[in-house]
PDB file of N, CA and C in Angstrom:
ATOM      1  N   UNK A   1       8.719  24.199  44.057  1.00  0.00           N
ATOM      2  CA  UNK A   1       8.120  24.492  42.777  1.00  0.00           C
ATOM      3  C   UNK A   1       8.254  23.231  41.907  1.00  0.00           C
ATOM      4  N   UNK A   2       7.377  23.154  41.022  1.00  0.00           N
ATOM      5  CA  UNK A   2       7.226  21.811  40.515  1.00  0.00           C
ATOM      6  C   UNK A   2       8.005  21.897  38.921  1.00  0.00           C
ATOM      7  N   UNK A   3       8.511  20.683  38.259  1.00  0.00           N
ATOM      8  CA  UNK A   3       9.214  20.907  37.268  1.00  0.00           C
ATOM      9  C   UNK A   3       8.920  21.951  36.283  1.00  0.00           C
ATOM     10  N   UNK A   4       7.411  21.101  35.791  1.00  0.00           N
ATOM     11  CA  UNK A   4       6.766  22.118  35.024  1.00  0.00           C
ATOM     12  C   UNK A   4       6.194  23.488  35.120  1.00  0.00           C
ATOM     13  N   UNK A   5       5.998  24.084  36.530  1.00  0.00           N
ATOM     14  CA  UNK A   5       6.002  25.220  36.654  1.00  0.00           C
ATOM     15  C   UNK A   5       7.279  25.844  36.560  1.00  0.00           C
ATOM     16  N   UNK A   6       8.550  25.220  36.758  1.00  0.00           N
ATOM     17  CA  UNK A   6       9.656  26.078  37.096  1.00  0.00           C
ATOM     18  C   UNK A   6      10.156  26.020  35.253  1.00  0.00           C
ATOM     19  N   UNK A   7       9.720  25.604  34.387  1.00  0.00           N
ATOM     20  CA  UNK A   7      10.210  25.158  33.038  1.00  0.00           C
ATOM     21  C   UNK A   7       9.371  26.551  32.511  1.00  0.00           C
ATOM     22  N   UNK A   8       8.405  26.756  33.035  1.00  0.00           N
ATOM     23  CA  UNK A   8       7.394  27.933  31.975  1.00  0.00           C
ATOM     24  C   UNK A   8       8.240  28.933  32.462  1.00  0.00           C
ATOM     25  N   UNK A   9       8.400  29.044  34.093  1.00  0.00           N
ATOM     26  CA  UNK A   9       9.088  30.221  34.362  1.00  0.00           C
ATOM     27  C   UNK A   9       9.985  30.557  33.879  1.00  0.00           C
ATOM     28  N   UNK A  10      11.017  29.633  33.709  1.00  0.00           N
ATOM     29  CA  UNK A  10      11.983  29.946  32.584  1.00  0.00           C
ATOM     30  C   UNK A  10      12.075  30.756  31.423  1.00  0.00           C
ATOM     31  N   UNK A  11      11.238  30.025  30.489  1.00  0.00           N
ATOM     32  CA  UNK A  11      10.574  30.693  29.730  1.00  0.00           C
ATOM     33  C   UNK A  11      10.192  31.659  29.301  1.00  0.00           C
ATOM     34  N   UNK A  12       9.145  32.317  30.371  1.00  0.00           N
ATOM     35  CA  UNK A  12       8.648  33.393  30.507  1.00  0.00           C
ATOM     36  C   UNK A  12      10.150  34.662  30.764  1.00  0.00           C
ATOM     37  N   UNK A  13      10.983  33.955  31.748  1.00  0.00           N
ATOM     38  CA  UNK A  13      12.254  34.858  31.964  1.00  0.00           C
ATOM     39  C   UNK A  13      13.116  35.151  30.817  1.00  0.00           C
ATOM     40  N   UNK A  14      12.971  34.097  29.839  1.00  0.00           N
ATOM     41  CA  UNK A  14      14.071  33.819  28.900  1.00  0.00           C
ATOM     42  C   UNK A  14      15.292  33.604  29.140  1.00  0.00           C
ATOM     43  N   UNK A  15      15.234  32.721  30.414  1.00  0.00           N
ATOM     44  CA  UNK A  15      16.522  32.166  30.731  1.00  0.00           C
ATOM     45  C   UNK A  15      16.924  31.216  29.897  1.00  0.00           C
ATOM     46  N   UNK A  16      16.183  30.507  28.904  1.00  0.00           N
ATOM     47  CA  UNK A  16      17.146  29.323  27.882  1.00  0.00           C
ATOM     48  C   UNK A  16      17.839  29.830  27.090  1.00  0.00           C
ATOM     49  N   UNK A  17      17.801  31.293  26.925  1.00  0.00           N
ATOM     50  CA  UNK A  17      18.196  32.471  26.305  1.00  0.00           C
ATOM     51  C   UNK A  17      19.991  32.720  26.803  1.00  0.00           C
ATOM     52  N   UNK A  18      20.066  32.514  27.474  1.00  0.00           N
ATOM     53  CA  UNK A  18      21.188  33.033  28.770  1.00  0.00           C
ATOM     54  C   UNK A  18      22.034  31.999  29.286  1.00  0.00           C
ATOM     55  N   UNK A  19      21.482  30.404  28.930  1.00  0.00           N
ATOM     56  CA  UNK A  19      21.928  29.317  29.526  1.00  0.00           C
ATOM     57  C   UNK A  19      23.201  29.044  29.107  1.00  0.00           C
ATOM     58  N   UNK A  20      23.879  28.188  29.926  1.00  0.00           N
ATOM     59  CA  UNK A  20      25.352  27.379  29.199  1.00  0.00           C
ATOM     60  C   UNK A  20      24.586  26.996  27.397  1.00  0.00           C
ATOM     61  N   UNK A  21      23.634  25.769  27.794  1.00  0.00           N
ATOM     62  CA  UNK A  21      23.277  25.416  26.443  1.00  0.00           C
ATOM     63  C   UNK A  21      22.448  26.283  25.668  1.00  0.00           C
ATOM     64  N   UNK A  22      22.495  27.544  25.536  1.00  0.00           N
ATOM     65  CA  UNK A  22      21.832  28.497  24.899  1.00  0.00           C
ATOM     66  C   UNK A  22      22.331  28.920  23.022  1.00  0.00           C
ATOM     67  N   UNK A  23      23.402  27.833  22.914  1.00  0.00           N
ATOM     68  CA  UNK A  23      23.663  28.219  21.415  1.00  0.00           C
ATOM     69  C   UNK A  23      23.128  27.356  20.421  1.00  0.00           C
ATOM     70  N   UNK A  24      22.471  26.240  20.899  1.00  0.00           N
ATOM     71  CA  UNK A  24      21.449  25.142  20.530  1.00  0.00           C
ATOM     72  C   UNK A  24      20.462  26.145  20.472  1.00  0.00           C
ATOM     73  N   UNK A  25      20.023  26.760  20.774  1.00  0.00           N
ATOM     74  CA  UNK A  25      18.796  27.484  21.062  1.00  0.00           C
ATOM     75  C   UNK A  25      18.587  28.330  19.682  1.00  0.00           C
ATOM     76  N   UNK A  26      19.807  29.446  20.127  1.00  0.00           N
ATOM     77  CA  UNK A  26      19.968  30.697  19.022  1.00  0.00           C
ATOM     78  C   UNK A  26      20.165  30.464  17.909  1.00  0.00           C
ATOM     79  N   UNK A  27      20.844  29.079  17.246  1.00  0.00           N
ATOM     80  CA  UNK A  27      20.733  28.452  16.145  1.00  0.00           C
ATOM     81  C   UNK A  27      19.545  28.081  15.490  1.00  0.00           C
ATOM     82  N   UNK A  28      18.146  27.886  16.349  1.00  0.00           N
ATOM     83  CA  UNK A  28      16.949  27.463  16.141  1.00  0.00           C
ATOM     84  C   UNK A  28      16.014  28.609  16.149  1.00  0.00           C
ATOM     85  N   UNK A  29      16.433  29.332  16.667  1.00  0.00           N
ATOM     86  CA  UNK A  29      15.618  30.606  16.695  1.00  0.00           C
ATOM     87  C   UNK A  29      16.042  31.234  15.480  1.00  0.00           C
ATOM     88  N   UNK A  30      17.225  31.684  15.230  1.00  0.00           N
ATOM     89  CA  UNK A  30      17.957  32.695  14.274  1.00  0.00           C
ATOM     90  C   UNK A  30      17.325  31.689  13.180  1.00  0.00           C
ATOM     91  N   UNK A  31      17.527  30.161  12.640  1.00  0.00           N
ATOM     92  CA  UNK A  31      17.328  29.832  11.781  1.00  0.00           C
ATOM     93  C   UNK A  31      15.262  30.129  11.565  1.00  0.00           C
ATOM     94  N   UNK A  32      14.636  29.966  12.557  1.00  0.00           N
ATOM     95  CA  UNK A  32      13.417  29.938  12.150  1.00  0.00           C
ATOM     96  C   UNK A  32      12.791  31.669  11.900  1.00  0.00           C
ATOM     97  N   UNK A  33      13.480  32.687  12.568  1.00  0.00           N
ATOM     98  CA  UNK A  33      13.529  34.013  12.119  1.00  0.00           C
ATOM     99  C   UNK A  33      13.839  34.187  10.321  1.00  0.00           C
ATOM    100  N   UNK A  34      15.034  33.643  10.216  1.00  0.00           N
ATOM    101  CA  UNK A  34      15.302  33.149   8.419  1.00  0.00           C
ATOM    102  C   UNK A  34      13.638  33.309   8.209  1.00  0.00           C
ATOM    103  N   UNK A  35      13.854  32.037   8.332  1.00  0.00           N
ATOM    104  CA  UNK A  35      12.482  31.348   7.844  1.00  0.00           C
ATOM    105  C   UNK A  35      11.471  31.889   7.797  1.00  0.00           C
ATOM    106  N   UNK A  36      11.132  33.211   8.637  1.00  0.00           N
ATOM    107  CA  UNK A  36       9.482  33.843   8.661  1.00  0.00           C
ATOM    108  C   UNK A  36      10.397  35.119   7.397  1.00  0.00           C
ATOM    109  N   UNK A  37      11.333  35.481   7.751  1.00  0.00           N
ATOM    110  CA  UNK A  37      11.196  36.861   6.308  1.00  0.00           C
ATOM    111  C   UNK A  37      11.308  36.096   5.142  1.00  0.00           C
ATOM    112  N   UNK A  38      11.954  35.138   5.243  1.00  0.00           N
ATOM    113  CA  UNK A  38      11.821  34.576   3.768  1.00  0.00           C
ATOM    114  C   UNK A  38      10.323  34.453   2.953  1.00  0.00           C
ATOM    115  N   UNK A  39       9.583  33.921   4.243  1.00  0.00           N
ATOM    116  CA  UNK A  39       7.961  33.872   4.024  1.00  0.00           C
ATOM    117  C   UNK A  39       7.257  34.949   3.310  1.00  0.00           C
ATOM    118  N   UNK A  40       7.750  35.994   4.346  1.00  0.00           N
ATOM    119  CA  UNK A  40       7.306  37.655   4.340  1.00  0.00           C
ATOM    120  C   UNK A  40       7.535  37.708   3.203  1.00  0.00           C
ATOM    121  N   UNK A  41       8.872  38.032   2.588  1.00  0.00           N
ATOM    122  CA  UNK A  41       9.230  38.340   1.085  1.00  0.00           C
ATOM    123  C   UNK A  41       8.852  37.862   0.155  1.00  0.00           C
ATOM    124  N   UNK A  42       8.539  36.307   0.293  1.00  0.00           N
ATOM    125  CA  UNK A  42       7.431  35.765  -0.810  1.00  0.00           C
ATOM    126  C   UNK A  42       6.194  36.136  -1.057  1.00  0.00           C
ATOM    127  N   UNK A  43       5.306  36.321   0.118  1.00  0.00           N
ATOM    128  CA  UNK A  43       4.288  36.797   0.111  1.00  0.00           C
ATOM    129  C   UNK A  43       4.000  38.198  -0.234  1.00  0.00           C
ATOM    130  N   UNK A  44       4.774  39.038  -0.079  1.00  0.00           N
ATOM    131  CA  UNK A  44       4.548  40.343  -0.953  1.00  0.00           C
ATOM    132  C   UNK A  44       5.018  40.237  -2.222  1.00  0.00           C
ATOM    133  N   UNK A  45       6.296  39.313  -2.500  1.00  0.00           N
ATOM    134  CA  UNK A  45       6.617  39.235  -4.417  1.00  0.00           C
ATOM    135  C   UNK A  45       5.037  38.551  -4.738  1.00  0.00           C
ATOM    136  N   UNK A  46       4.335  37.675  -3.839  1.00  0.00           N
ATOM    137  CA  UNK A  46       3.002  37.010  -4.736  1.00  0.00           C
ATOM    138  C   UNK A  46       2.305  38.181  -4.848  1.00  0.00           C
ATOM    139  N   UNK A  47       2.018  39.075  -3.832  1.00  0.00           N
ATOM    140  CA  UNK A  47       0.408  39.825  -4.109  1.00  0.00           C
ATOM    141  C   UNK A  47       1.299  40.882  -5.323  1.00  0.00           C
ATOM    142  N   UNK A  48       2.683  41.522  -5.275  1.00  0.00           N
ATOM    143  CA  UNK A  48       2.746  41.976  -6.330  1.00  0.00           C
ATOM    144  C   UNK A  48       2.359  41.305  -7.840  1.00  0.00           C
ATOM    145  N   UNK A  49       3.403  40.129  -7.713  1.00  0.00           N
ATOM    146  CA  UNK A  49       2.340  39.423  -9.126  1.00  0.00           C
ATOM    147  C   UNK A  49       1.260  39.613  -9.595  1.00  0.00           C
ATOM    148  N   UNK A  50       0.467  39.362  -8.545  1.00  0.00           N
ATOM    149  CA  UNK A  50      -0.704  39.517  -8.559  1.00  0.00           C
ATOM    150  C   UNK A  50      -1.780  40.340  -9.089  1.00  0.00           C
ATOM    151  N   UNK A  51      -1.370  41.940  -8.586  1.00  0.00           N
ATOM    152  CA  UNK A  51      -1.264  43.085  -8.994  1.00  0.00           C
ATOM    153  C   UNK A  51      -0.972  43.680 -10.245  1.00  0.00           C
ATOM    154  N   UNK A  52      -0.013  42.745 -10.459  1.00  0.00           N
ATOM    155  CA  UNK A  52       0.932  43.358 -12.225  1.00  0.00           C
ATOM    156  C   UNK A  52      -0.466  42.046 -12.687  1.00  0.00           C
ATOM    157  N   UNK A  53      -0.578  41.539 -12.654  1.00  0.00           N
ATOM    158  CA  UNK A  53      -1.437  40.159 -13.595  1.00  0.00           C
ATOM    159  C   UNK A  53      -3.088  40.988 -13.223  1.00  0.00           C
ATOM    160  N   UNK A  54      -3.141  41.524 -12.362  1.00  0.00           N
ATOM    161  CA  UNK A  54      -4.884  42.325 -12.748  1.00  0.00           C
ATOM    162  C   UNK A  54      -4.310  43.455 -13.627  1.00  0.00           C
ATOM    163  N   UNK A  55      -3.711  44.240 -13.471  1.00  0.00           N
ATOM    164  CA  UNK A  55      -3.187  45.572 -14.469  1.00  0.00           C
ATOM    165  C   UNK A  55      -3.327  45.071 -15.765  1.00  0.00           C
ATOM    166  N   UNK A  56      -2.395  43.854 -15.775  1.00  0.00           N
ATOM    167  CA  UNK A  56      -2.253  43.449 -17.453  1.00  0.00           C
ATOM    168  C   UNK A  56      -3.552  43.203 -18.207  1.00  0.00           C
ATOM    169  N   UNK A  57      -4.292  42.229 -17.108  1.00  0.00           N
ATOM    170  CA  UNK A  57      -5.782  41.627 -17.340  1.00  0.00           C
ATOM    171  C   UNK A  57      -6.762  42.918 -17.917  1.00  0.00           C
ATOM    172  N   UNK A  58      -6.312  44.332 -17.007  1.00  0.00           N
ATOM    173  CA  UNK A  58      -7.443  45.544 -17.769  1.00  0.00           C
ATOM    174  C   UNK A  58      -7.043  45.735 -18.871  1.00  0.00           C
ATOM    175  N   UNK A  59      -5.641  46.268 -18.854  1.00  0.00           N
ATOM    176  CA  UNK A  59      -4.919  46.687 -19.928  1.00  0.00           C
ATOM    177  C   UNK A  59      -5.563  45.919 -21.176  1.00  0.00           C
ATOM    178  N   UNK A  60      -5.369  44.624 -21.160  1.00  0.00           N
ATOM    179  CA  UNK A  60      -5.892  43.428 -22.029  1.00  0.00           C
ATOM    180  C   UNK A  60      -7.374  43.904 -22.817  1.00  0.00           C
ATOM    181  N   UNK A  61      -8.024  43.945 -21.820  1.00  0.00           N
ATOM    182  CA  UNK A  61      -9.807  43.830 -21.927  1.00  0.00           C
ATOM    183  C   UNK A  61      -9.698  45.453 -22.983  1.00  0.00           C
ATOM    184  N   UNK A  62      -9.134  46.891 -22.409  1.00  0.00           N
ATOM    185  CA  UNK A  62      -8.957  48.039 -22.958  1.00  0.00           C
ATOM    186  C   UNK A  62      -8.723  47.772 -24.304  1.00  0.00           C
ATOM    187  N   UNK A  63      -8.290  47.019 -24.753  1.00  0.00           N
ATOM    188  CA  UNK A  63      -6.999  47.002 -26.261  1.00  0.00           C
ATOM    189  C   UNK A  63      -7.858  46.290 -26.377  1.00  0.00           C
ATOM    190  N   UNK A  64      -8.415  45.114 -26.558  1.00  0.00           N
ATOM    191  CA  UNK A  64      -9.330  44.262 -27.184  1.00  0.00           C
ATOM    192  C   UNK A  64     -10.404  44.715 -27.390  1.00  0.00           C
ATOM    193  N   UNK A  65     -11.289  46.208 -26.858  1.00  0.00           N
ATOM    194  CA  UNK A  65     -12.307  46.817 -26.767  1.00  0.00           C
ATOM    195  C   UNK A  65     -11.782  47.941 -27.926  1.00  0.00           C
ATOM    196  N   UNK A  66     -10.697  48.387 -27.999  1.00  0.00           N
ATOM    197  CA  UNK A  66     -10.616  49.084 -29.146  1.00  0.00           C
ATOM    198  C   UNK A  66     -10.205  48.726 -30.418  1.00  0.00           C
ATOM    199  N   UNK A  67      -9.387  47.184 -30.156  1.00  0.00           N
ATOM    200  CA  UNK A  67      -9.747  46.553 -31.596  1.00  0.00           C
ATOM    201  C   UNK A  67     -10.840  46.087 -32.203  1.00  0.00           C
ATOM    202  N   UNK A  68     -11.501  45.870 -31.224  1.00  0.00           N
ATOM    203  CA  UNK A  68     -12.905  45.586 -31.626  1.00  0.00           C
ATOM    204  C   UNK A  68     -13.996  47.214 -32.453  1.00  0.00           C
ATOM    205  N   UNK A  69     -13.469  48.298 -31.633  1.00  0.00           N
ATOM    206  CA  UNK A  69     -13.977  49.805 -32.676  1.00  0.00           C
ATOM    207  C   UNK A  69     -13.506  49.711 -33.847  1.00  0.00           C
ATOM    208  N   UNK A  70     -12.010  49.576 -33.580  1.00  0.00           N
ATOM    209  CA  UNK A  70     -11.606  49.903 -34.838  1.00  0.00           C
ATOM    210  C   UNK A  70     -11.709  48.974 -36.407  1.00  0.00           C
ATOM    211  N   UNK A  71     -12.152  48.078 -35.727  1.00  0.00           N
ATOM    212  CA  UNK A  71     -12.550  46.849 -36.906  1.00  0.00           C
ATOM    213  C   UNK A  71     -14.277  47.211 -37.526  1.00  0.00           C
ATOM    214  N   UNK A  72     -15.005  47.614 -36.650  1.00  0.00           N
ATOM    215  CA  UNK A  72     -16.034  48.188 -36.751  1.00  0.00           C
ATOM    216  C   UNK A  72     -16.421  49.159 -37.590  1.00  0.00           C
ATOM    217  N   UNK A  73     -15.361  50.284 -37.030  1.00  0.00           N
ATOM    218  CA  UNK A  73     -15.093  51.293 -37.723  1.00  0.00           C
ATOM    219  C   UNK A  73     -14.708  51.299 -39.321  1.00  0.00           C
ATOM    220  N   UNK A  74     -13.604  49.862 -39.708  1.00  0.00           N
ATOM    221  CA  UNK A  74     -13.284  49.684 -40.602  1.00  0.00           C
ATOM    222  C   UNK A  74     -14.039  49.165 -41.710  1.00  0.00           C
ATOM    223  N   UNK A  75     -15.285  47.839 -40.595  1.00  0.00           N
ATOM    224  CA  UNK A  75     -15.871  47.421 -42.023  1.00  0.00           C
ATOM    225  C   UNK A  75     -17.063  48.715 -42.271  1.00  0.00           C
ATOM    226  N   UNK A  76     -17.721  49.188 -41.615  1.00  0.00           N
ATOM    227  CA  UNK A  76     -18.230  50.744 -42.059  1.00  0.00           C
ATOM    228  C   UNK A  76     -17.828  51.662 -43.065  1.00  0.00           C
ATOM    229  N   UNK A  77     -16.056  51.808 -42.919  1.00  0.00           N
ATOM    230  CA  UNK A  77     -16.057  52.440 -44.567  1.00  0.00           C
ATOM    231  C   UNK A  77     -15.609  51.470 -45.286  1.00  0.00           C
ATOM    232  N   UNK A  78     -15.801  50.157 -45.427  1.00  0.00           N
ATOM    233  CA  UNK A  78     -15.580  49.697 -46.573  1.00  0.00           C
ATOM    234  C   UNK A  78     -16.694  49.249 -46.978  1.00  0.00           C
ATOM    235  N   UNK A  79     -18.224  49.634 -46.662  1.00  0.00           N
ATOM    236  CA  UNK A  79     -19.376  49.590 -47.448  1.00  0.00           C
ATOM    237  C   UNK A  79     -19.848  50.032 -48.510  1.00  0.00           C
ATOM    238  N   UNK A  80     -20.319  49.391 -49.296  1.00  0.00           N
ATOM    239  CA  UNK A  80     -20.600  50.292 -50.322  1.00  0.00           C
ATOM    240  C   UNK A  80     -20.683  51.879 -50.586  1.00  0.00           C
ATOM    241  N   UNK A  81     -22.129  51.409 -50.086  1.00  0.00           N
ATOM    242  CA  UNK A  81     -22.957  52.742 -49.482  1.00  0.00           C
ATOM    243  C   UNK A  81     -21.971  53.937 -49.307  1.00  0.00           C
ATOM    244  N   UNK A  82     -20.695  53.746 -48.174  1.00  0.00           N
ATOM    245  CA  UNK A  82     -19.700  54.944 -47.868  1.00  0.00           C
ATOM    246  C   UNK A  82     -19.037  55.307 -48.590  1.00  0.00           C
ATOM    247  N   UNK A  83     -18.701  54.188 -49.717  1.00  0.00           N
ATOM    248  CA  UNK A  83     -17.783  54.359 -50.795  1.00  0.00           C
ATOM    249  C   UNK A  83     -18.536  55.333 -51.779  1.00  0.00           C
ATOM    250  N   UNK A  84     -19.240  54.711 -52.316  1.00  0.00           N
ATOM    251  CA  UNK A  84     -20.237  55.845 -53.086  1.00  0.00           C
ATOM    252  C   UNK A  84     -20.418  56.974 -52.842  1.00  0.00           C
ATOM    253  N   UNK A  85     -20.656  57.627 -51.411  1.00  0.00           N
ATOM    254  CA  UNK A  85     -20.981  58.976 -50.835  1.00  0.00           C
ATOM    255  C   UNK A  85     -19.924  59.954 -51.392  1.00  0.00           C
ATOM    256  N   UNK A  86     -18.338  59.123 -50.799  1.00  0.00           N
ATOM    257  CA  UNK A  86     -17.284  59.740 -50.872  1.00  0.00           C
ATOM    258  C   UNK A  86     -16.817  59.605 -52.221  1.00  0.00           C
ATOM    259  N   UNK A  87     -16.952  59.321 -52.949  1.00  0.00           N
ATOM    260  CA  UNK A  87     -16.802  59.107 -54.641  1.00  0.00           C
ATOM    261  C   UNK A  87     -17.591  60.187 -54.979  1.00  0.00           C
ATOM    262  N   UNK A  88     -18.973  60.494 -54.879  1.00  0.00           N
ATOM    263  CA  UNK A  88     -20.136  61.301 -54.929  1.00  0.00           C
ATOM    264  C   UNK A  88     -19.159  62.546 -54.621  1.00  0.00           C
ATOM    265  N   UNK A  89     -18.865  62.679 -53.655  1.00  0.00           N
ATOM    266  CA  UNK A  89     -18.103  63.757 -53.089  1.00  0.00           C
ATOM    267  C   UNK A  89     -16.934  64.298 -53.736  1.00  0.00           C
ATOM    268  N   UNK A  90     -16.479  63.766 -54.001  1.00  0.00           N
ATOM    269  CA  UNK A  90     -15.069  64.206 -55.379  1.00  0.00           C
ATOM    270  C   UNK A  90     -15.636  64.057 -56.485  1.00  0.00           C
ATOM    271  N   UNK A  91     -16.887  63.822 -56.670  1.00  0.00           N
ATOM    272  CA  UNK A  91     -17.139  64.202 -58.311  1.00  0.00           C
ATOM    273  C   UNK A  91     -17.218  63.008 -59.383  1.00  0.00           C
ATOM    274  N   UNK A  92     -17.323  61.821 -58.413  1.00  0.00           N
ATOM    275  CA  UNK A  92     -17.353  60.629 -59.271  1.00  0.00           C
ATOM    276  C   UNK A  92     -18.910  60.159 -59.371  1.00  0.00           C
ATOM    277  N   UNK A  93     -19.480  59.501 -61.035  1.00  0.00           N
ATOM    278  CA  UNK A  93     -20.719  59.116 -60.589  1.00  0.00           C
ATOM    279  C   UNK A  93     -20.444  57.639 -60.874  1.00  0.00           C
ATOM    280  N   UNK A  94     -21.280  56.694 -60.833  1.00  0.00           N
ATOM    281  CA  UNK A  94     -21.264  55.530 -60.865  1.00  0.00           C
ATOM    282  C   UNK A  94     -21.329  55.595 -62.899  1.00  0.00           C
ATOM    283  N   UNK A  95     -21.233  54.700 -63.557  1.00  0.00           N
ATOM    284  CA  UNK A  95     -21.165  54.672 -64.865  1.00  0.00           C
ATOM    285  C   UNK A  95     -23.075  54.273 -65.079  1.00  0.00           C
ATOM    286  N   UNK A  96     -23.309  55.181 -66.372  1.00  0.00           N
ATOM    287  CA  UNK A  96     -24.796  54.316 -66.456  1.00  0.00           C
ATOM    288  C   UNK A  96     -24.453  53.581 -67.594  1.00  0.00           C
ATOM    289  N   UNK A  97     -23.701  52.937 -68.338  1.00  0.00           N
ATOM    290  CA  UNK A  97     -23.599  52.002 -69.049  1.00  0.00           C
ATOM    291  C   UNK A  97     -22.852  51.067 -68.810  1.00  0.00           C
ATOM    292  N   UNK A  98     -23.146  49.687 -68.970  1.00  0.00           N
ATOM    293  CA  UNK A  98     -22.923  48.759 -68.151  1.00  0.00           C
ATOM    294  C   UNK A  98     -21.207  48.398 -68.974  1.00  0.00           C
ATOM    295  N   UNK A  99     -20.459  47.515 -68.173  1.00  0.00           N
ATOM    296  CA  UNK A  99     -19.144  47.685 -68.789  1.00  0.00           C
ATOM    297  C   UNK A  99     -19.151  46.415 -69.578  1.00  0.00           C
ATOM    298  N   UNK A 100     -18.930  46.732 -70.968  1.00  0.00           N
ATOM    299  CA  UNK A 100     -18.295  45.479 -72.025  1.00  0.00           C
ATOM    300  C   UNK A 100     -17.416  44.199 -71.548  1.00  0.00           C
ATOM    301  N   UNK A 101     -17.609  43.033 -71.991  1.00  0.00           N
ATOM    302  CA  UNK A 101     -16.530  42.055 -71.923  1.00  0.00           C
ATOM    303  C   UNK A 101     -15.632  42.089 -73.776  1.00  0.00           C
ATOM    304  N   UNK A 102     -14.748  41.963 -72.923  1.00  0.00           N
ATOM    305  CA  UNK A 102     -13.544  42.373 -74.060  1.00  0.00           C
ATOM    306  C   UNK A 102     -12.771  40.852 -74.349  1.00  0.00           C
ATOM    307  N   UNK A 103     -13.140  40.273 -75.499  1.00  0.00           N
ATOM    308  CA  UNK A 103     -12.791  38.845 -76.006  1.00  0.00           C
ATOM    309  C   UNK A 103     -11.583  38.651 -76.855  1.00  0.00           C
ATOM    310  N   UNK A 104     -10.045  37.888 -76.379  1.00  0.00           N
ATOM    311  CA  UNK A 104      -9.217  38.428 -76.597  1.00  0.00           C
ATOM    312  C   UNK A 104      -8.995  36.819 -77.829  1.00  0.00           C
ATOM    313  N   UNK A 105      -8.821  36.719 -79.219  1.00  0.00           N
ATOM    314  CA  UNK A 105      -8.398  35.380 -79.762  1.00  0.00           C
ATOM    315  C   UNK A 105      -7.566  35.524 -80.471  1.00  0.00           C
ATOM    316  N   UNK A 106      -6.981  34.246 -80.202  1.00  0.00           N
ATOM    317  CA  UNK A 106      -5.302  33.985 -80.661  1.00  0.00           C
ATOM    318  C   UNK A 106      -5.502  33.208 -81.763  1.00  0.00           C
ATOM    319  N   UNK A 107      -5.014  33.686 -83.215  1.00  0.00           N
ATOM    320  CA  UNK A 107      -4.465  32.911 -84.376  1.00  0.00           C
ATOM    321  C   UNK A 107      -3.212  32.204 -84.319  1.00  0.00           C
ATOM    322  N   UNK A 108      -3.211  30.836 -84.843  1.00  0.00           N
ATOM    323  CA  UNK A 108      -2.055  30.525 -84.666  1.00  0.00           C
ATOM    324  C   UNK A 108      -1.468  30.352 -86.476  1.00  0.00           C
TER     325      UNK A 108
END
C-alpha cells in the first residue's frame, strides 16, 4: 500500500485519534471545536441584534406616525374657525364693537 493511500486510511479509521502522538492532535481539534461555538454564539447574538434593531425600527416609524396625528390634530383645534364654534357653544359671541386703545400719560 502506498504512503498516501495508507495516510487517508488512517484517517478515515481515525487512527491519529488513538496514536502515541494523538495529544498534538486533541489539542487542535478541541481548540478548533472552541472555535466553531464561539462562532455559533456570535452569530445568533448578531441575528438577535438584528431582530431587536428591526422591532425598534417599527416601533420608531409607529410613534413618529402618531406624533405626526397628534400634531395635526393639534394645529386643527387651534384654528380659529374651531375656536369660535366652541366659544359659540358655551355662549360666547365675538364682540361687535371693535376694542379701544387705552392711552396711559405720565405727569411729572
Amino acid at each position: 500500500m502506498s504512503k498516501v493511500k495508507r495516510n487517508i486510511y488512517d484517517i478515515l479509521r481515525g487512527s491519529f485519534l488513538t496514536d502515541e502522538s494523538s495529544f498534538k492532535n486533541w489539542g487542535i481539534i478541541l481548540f478548533v471545536v472552541i472555535l466553531l461555538l464561539v462562532m455559533i454564539t456570535s452569530a445568533h447574538n448578531a441575528d438577535k441584534k438584528v431582530i431587536r434593531i428591526s422591532e425598534l425600527n417599527k416601533q420608531k416609524r409607529e410613534l413618529r406616525a402618531e406624533y405626526v396625528d397628534t400634531g395635526t390634530i393639534l394645529m386643527r383645534m387651534k384654528m380659529e374657525s374651531s375656536i369660535r364654534e366652541k366659544a359659540i357653544e358655551r355662549g360666547l359671541k365675538p364682540s361687535e364693537t371693535p376694542p379701544k386703545k387705552i392711552k396711559v400719560t405720565y405727569k411729572d
